[in-house]
PDB file of N, CA and C in Angstrom:
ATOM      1  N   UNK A   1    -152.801 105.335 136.345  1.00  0.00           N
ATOM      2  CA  UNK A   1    -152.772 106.772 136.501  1.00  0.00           C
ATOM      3  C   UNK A   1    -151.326 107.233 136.400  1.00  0.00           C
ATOM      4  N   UNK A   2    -151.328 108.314 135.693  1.00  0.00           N
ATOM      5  CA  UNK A   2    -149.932 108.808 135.551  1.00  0.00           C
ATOM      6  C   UNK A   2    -150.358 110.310 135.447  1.00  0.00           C
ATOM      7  N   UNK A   3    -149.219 111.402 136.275  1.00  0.00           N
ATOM      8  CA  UNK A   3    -149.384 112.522 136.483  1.00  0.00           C
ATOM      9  C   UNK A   3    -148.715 113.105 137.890  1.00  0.00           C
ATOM     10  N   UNK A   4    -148.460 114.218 138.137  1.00  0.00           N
ATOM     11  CA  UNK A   4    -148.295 115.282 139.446  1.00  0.00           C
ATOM     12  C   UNK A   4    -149.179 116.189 139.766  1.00  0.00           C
ATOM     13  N   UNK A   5    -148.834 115.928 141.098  1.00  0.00           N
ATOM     14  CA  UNK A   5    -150.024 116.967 141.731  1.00  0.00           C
ATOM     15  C   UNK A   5    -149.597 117.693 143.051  1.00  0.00           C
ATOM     16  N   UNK A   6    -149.782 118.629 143.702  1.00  0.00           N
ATOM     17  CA  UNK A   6    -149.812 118.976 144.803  1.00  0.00           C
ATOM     18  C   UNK A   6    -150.750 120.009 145.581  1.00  0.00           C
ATOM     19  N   UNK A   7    -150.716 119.930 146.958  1.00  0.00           N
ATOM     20  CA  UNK A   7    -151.800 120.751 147.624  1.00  0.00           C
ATOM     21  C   UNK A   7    -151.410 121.077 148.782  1.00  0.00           C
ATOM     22  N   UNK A   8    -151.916 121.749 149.875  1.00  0.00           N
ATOM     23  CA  UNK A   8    -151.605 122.081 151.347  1.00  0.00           C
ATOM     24  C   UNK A   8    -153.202 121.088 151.893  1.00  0.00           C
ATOM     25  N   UNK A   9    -152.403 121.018 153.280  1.00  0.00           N
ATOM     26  CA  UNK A   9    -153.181 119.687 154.285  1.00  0.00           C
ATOM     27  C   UNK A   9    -152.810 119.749 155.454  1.00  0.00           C
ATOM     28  N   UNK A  10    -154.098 120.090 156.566  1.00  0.00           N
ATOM     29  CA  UNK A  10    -153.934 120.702 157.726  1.00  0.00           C
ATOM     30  C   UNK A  10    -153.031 119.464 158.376  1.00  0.00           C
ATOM     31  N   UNK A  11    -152.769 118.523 157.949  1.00  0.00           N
ATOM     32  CA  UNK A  11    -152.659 117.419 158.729  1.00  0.00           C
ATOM     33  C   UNK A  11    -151.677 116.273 157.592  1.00  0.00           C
ATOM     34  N   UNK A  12    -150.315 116.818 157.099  1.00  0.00           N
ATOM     35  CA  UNK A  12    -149.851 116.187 156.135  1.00  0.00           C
ATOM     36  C   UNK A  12    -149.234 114.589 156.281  1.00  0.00           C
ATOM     37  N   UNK A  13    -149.115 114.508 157.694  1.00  0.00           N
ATOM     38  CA  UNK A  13    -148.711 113.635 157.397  1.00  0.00           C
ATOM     39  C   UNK A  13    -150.109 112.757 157.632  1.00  0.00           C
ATOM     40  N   UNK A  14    -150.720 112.693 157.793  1.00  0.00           N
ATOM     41  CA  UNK A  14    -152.453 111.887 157.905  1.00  0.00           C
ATOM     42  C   UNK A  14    -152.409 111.790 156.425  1.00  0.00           C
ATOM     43  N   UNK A  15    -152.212 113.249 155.442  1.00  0.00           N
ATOM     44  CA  UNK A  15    -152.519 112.882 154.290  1.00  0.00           C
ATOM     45  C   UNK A  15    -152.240 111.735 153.252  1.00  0.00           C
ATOM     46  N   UNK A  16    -150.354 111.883 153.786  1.00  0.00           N
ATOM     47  CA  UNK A  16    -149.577 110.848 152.893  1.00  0.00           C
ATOM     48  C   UNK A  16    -150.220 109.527 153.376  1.00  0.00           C
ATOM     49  N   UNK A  17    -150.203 109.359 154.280  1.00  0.00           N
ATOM     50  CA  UNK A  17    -150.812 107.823 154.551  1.00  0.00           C
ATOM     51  C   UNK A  17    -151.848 107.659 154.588  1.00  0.00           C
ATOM     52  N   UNK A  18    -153.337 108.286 154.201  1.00  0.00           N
ATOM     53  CA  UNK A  18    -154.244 107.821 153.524  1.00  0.00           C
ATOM     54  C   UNK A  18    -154.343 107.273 152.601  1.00  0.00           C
ATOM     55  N   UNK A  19    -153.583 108.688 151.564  1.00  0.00           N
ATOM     56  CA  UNK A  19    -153.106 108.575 150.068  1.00  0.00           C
ATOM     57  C   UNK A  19    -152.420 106.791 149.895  1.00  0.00           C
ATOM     58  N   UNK A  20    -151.264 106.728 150.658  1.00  0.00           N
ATOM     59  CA  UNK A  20    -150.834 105.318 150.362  1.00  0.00           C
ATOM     60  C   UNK A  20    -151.533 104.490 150.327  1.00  0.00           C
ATOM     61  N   UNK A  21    -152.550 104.277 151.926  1.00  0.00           N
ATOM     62  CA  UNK A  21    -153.255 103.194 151.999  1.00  0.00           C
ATOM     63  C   UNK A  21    -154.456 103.006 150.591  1.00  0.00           C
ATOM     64  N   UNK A  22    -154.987 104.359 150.065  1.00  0.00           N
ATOM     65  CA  UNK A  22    -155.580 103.963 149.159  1.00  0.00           C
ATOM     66  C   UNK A  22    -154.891 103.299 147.866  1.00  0.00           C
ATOM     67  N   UNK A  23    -153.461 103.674 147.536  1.00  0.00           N
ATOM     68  CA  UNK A  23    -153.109 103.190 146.731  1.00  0.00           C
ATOM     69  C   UNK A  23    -152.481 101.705 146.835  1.00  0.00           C
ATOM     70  N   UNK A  24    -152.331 101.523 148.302  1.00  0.00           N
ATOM     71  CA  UNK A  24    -151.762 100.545 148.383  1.00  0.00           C
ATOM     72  C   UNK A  24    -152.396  98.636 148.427  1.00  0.00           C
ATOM     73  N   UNK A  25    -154.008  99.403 148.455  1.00  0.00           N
ATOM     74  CA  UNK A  25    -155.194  98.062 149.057  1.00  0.00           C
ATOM     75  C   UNK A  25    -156.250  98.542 147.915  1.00  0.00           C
ATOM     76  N   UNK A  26    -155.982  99.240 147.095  1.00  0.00           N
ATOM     77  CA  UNK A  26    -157.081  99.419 146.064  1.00  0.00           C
ATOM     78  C   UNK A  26    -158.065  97.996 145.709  1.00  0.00           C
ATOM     79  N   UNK A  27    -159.079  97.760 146.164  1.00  0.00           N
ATOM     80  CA  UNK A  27    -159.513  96.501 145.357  1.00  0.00           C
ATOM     81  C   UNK A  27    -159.210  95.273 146.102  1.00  0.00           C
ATOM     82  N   UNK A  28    -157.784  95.331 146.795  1.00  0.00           N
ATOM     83  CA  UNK A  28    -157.183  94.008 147.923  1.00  0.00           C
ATOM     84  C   UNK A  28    -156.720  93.460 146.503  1.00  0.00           C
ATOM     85  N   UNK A  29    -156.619  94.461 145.413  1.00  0.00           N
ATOM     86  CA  UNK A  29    -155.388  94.305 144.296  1.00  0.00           C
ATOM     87  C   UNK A  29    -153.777  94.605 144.968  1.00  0.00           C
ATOM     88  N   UNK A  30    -152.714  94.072 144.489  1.00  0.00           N
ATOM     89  CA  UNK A  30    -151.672  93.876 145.189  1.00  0.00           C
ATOM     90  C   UNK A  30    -151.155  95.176 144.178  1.00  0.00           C
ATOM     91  N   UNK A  31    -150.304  96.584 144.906  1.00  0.00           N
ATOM     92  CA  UNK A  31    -150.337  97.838 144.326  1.00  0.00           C
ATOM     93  C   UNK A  31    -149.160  97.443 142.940  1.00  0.00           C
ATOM     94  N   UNK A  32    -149.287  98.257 141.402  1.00  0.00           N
ATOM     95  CA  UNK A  32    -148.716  98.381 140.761  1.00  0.00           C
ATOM     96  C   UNK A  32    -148.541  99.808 140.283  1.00  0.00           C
ATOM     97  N   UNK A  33    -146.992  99.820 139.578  1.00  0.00           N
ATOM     98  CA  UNK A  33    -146.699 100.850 139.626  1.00  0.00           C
ATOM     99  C   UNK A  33    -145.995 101.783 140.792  1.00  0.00           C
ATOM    100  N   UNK A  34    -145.665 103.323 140.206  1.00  0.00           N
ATOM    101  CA  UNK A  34    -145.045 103.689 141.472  1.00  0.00           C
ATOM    102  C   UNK A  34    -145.858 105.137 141.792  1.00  0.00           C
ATOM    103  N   UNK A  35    -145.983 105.310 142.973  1.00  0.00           N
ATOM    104  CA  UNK A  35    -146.854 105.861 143.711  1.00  0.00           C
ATOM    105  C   UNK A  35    -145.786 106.464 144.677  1.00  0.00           C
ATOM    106  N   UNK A  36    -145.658 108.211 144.918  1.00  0.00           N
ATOM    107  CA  UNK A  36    -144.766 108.253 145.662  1.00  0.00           C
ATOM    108  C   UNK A  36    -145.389 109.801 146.252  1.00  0.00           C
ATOM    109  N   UNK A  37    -145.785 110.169 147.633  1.00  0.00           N
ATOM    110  CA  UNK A  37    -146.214 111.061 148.352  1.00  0.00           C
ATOM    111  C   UNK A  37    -145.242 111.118 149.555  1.00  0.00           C
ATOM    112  N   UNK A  38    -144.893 112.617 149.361  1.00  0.00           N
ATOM    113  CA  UNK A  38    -143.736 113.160 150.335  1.00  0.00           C
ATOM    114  C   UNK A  38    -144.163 114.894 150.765  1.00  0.00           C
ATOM    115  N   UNK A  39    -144.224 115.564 151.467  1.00  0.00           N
ATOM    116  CA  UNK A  39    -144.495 116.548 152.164  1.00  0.00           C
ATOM    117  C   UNK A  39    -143.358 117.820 151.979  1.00  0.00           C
ATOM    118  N   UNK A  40    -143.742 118.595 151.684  1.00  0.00           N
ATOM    119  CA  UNK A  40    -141.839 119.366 151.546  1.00  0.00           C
ATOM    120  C   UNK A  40    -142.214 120.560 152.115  1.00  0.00           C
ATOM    121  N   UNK A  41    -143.125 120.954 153.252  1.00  0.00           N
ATOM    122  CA  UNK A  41    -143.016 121.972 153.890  1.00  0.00           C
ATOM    123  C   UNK A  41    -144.065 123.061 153.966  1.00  0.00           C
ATOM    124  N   UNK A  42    -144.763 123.753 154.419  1.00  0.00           N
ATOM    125  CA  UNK A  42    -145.828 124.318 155.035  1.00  0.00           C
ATOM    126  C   UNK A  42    -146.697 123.632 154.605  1.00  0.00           C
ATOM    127  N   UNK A  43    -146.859 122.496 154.951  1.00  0.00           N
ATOM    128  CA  UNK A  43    -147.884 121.515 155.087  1.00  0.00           C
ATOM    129  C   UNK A  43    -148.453 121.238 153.381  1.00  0.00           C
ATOM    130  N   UNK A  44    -147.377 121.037 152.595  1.00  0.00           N
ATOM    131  CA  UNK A  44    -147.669 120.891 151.137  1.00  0.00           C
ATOM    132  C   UNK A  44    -147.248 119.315 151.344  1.00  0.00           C
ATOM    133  N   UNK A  45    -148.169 119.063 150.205  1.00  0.00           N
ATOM    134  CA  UNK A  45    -147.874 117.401 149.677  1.00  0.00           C
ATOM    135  C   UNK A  45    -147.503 117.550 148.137  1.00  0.00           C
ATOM    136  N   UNK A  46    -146.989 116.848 147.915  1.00  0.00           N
ATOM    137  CA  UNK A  46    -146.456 116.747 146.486  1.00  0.00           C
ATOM    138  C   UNK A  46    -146.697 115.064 146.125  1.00  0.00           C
ATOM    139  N   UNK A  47    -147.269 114.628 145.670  1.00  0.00           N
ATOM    140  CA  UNK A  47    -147.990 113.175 144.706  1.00  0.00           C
ATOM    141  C   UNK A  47    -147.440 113.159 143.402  1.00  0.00           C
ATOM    142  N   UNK A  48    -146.741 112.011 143.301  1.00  0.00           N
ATOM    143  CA  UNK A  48    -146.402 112.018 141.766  1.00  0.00           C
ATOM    144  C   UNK A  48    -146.328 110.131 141.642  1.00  0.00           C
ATOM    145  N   UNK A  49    -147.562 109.912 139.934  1.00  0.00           N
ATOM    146  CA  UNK A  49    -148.041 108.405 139.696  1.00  0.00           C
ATOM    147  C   UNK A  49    -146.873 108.305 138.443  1.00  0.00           C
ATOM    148  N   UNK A  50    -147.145 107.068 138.687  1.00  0.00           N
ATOM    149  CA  UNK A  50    -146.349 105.958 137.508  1.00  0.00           C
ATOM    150  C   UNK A  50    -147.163 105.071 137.557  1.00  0.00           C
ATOM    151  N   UNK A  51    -148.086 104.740 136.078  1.00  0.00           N
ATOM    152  CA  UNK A  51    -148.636 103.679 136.182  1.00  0.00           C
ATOM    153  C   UNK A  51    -149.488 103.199 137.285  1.00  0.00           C
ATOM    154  N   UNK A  52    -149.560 103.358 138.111  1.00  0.00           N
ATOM    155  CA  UNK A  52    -150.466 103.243 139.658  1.00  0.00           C
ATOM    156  C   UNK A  52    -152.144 102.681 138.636  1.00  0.00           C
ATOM    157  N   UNK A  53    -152.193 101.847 139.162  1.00  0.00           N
ATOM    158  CA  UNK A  53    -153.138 100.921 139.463  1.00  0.00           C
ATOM    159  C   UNK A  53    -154.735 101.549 140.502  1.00  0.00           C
ATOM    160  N   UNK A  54    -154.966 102.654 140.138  1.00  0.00           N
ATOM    161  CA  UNK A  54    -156.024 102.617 140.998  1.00  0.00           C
ATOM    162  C   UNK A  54    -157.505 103.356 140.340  1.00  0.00           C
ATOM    163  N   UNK A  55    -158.837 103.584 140.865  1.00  0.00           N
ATOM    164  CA  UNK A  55    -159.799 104.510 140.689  1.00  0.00           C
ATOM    165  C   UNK A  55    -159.529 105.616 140.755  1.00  0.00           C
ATOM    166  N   UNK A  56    -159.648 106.487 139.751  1.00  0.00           N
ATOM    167  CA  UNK A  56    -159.363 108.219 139.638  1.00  0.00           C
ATOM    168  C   UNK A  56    -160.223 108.305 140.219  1.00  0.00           C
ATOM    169  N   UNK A  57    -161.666 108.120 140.758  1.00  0.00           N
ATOM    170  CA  UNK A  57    -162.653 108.688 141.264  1.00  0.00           C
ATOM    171  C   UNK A  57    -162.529 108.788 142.256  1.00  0.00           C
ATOM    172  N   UNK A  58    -162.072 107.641 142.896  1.00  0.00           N
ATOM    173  CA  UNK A  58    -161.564 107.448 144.657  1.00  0.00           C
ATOM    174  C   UNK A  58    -160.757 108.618 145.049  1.00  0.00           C
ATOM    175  N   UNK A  59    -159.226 108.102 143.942  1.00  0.00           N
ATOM    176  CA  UNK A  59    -158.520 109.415 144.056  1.00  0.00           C
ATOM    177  C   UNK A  59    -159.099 110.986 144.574  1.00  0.00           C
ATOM    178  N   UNK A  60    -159.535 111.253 143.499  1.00  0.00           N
ATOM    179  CA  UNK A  60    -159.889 112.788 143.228  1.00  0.00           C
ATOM    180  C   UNK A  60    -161.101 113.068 144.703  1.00  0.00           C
ATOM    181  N   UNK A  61    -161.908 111.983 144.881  1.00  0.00           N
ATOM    182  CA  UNK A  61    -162.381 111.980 146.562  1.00  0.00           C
ATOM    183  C   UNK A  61    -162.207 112.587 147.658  1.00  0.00           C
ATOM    184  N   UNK A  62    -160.530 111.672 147.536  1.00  0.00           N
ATOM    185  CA  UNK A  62    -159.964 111.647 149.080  1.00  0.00           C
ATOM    186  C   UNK A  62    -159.085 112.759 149.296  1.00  0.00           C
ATOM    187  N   UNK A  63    -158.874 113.209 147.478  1.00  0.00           N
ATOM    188  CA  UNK A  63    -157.718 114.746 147.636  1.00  0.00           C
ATOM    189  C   UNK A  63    -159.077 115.688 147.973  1.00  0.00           C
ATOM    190  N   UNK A  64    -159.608 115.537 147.055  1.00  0.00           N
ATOM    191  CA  UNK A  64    -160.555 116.849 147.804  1.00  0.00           C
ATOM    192  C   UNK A  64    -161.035 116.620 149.563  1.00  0.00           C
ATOM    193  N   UNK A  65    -161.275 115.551 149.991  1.00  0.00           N
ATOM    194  CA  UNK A  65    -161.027 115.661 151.468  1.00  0.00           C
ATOM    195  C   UNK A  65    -159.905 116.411 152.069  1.00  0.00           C
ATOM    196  N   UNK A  66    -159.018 115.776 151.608  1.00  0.00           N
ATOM    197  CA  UNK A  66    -157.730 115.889 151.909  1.00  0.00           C
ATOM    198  C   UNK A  66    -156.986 117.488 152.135  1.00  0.00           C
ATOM    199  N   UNK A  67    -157.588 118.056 150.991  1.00  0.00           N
ATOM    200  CA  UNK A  67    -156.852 119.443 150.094  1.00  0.00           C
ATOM    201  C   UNK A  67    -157.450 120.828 151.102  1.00  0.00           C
ATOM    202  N   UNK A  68    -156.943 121.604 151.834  1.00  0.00           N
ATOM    203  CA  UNK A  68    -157.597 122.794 152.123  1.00  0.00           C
ATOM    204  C   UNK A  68    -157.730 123.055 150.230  1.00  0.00           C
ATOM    205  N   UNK A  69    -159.400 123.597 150.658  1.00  0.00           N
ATOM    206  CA  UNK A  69    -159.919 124.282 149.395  1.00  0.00           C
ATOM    207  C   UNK A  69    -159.228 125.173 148.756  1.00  0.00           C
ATOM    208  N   UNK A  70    -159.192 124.716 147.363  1.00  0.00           N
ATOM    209  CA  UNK A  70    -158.258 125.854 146.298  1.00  0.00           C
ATOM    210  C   UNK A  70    -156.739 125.543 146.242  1.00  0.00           C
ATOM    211  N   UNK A  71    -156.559 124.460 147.001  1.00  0.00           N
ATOM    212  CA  UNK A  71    -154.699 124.413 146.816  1.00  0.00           C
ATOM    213  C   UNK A  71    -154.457 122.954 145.901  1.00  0.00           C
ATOM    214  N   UNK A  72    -155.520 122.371 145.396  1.00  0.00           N
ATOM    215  CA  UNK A  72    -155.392 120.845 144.513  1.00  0.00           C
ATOM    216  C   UNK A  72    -154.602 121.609 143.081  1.00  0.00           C
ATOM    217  N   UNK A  73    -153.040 121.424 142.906  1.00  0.00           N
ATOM    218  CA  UNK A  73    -152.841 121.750 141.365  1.00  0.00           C
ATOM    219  C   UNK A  73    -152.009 120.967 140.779  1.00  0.00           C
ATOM    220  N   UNK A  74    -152.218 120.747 139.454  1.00  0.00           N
ATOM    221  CA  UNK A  74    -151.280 119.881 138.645  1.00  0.00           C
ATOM    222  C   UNK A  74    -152.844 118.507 137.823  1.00  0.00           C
ATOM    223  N   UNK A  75    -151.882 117.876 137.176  1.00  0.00           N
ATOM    224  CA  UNK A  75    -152.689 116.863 136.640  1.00  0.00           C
ATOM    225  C   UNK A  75    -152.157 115.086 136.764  1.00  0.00           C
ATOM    226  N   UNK A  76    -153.182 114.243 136.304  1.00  0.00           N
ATOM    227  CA  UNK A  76    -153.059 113.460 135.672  1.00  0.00           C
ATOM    228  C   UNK A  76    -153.702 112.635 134.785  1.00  0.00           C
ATOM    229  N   UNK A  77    -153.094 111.763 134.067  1.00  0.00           N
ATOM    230  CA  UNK A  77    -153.701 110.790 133.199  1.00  0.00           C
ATOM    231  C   UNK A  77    -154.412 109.376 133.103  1.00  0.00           C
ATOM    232  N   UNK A  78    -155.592 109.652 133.041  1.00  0.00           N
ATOM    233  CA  UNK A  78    -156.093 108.083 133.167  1.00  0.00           C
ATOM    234  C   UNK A  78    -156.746 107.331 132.238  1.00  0.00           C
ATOM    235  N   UNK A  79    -155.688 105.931 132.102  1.00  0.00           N
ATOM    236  CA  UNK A  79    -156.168 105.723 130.727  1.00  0.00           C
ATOM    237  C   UNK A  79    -156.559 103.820 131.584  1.00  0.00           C
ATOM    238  N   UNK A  80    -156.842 103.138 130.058  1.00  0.00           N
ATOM    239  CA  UNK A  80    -156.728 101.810 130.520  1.00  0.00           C
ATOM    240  C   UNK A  80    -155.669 100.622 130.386  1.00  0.00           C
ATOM    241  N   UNK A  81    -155.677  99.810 130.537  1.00  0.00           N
ATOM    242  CA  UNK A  81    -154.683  98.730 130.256  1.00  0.00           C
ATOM    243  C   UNK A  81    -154.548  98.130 128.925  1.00  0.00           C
ATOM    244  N   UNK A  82    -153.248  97.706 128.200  1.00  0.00           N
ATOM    245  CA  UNK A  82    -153.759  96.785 126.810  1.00  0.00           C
ATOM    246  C   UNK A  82    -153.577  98.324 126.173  1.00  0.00           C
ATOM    247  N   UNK A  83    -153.883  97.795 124.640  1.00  0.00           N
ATOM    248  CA  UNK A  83    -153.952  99.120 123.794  1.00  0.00           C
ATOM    249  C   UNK A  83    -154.351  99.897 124.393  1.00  0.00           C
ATOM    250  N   UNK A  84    -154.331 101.276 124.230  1.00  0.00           N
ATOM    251  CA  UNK A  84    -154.944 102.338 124.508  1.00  0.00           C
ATOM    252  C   UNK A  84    -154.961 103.220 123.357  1.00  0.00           C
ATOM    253  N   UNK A  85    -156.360 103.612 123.142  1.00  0.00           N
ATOM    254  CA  UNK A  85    -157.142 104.233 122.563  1.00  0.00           C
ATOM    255  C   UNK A  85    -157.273 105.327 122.954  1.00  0.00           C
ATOM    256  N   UNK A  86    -157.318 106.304 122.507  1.00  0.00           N
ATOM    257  CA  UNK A  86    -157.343 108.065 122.602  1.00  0.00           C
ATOM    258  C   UNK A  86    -158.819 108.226 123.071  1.00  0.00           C
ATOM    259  N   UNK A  87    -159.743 107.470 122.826  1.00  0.00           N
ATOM    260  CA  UNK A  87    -161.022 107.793 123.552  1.00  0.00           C
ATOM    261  C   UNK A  87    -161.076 107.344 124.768  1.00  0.00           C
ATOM    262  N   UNK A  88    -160.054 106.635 125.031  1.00  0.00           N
ATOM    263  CA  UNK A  88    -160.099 105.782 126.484  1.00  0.00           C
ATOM    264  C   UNK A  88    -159.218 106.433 127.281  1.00  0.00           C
ATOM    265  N   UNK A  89    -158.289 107.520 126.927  1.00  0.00           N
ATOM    266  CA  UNK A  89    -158.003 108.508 127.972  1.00  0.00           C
ATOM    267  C   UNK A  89    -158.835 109.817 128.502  1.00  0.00           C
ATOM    268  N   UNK A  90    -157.926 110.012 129.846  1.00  0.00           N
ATOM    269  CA  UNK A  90    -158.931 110.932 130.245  1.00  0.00           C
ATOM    270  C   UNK A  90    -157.704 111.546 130.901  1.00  0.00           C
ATOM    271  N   UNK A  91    -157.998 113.174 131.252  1.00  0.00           N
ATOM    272  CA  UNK A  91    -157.038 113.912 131.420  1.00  0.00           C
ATOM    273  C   UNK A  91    -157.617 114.363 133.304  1.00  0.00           C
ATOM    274  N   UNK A  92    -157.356 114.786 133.696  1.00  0.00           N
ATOM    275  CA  UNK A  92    -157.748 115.167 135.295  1.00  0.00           C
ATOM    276  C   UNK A  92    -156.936 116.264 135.566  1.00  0.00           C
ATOM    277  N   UNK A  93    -157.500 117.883 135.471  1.00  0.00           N
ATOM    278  CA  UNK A  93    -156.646 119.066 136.028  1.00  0.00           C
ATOM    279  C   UNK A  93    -157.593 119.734 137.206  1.00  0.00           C
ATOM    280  N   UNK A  94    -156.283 120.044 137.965  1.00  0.00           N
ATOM    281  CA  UNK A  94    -156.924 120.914 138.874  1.00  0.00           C
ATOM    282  C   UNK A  94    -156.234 121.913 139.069  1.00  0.00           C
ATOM    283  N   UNK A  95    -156.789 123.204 139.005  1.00  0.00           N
ATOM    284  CA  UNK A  95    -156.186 124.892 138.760  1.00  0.00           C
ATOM    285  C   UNK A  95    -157.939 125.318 139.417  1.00  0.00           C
ATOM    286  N   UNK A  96    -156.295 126.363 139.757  1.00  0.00           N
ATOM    287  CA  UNK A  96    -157.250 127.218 140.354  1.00  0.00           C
ATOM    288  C   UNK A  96    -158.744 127.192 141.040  1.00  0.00           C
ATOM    289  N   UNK A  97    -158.630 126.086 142.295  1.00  0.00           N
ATOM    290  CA  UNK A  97    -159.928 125.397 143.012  1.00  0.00           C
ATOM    291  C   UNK A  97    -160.974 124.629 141.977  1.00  0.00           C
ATOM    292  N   UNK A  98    -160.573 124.373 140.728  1.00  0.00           N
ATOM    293  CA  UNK A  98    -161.900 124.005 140.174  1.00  0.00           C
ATOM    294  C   UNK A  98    -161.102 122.441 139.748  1.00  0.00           C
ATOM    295  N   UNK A  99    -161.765 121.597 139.085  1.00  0.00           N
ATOM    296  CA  UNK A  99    -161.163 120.183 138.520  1.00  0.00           C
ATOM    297  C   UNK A  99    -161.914 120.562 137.409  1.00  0.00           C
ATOM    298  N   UNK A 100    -161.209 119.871 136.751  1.00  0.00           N
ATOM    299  CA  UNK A 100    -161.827 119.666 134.886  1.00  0.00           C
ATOM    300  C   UNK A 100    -161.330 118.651 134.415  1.00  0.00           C
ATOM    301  N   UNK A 101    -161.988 118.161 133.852  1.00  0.00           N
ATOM    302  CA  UNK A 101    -162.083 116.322 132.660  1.00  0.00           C
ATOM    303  C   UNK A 101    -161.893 116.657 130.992  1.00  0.00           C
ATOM    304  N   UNK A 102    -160.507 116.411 130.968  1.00  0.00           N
ATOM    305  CA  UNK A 102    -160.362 116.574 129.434  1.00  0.00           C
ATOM    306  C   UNK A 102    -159.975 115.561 128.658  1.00  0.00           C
ATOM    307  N   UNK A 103    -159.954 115.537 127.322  1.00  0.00           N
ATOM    308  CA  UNK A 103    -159.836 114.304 126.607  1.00  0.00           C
ATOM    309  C   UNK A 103    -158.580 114.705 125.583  1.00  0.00           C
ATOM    310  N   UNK A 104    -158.142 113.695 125.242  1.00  0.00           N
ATOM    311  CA  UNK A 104    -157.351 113.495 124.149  1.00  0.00           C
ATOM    312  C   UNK A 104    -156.998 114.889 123.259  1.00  0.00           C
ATOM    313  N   UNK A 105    -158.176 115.188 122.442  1.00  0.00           N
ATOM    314  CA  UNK A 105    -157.962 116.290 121.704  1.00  0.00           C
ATOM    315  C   UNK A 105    -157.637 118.020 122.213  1.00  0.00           C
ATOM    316  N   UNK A 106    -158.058 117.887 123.959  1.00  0.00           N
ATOM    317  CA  UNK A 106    -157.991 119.407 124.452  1.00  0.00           C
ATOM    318  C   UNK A 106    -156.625 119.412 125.045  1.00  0.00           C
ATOM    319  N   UNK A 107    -155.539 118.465 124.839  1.00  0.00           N
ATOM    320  CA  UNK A 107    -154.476 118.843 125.433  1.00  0.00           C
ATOM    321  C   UNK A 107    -153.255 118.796 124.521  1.00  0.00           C
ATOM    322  N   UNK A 108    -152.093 119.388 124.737  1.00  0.00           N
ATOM    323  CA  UNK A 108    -150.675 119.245 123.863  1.00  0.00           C
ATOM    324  C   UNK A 108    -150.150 118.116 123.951  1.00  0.00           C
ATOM    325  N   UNK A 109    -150.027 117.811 122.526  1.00  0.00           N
ATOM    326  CA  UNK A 109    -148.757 116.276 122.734  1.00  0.00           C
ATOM    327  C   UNK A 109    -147.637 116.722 123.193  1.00  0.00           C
ATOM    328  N   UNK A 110    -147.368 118.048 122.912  1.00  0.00           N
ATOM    329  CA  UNK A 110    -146.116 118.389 123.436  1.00  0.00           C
ATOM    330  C   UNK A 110    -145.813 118.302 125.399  1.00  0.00           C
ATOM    331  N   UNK A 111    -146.713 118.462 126.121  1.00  0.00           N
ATOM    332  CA  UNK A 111    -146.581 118.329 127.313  1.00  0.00           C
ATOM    333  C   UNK A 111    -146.677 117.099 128.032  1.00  0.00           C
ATOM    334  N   UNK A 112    -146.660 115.945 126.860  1.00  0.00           N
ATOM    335  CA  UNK A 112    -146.597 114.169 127.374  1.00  0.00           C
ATOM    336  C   UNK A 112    -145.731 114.057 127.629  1.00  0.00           C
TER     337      UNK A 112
END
């Protein structure tokens, strides 16, 4: 997974260390990549992946637990390991309270 994101969380610092622990025991896979969640003030989190090693599904889960409703924004990218193939990415946005799944062709190369 690669991408930024941020949200508000009644309870930020609970958040960051969920967030870690999921990234950090994914699978009782040993974590790859860099994974970095820090808090910068009225209870905002700011998440930003490198390569991270984990389930987008889990992910996108535990933020929506996580997220007072409507504040999940930004994206990321999830692709697979080894070549990667343009059908084998997947895009993950969240605006404006909603999430959406986009592919390859609905986004700018210019914003990679």
């Amino acid at each position: 997974l690669d991408g930024c994101l941020s949200f508000r969380s009644p309870e930020p610092e609970n958040a960051i260390r969920r967030i870690q622990e999921l990234v950090d025991t994914f699978e009782g896979l040993y974590p790859e990549g860099d994974c970095q969640t820090r808090a910068t003030g009225e209870n905002t989190i700011e998440l930003t992946m490198t390569e991270v090693n984990l389930d987008a599904t889990r992910l996108v889960e535990l933020l929506n637990e996580l997220a007072v409703p409507g504040t999940l924004s930004g994206r990321f990218r999830v692709s697979s390991f080894g070549t990667i193939l343009p059908e084998q990415q997947l895009r993950i946005l969240f605006e404006a309270g909603e999430i959406w799944v986009q592919h390859p062709l609905l986004w700018p190369e210019a914003t990679e």
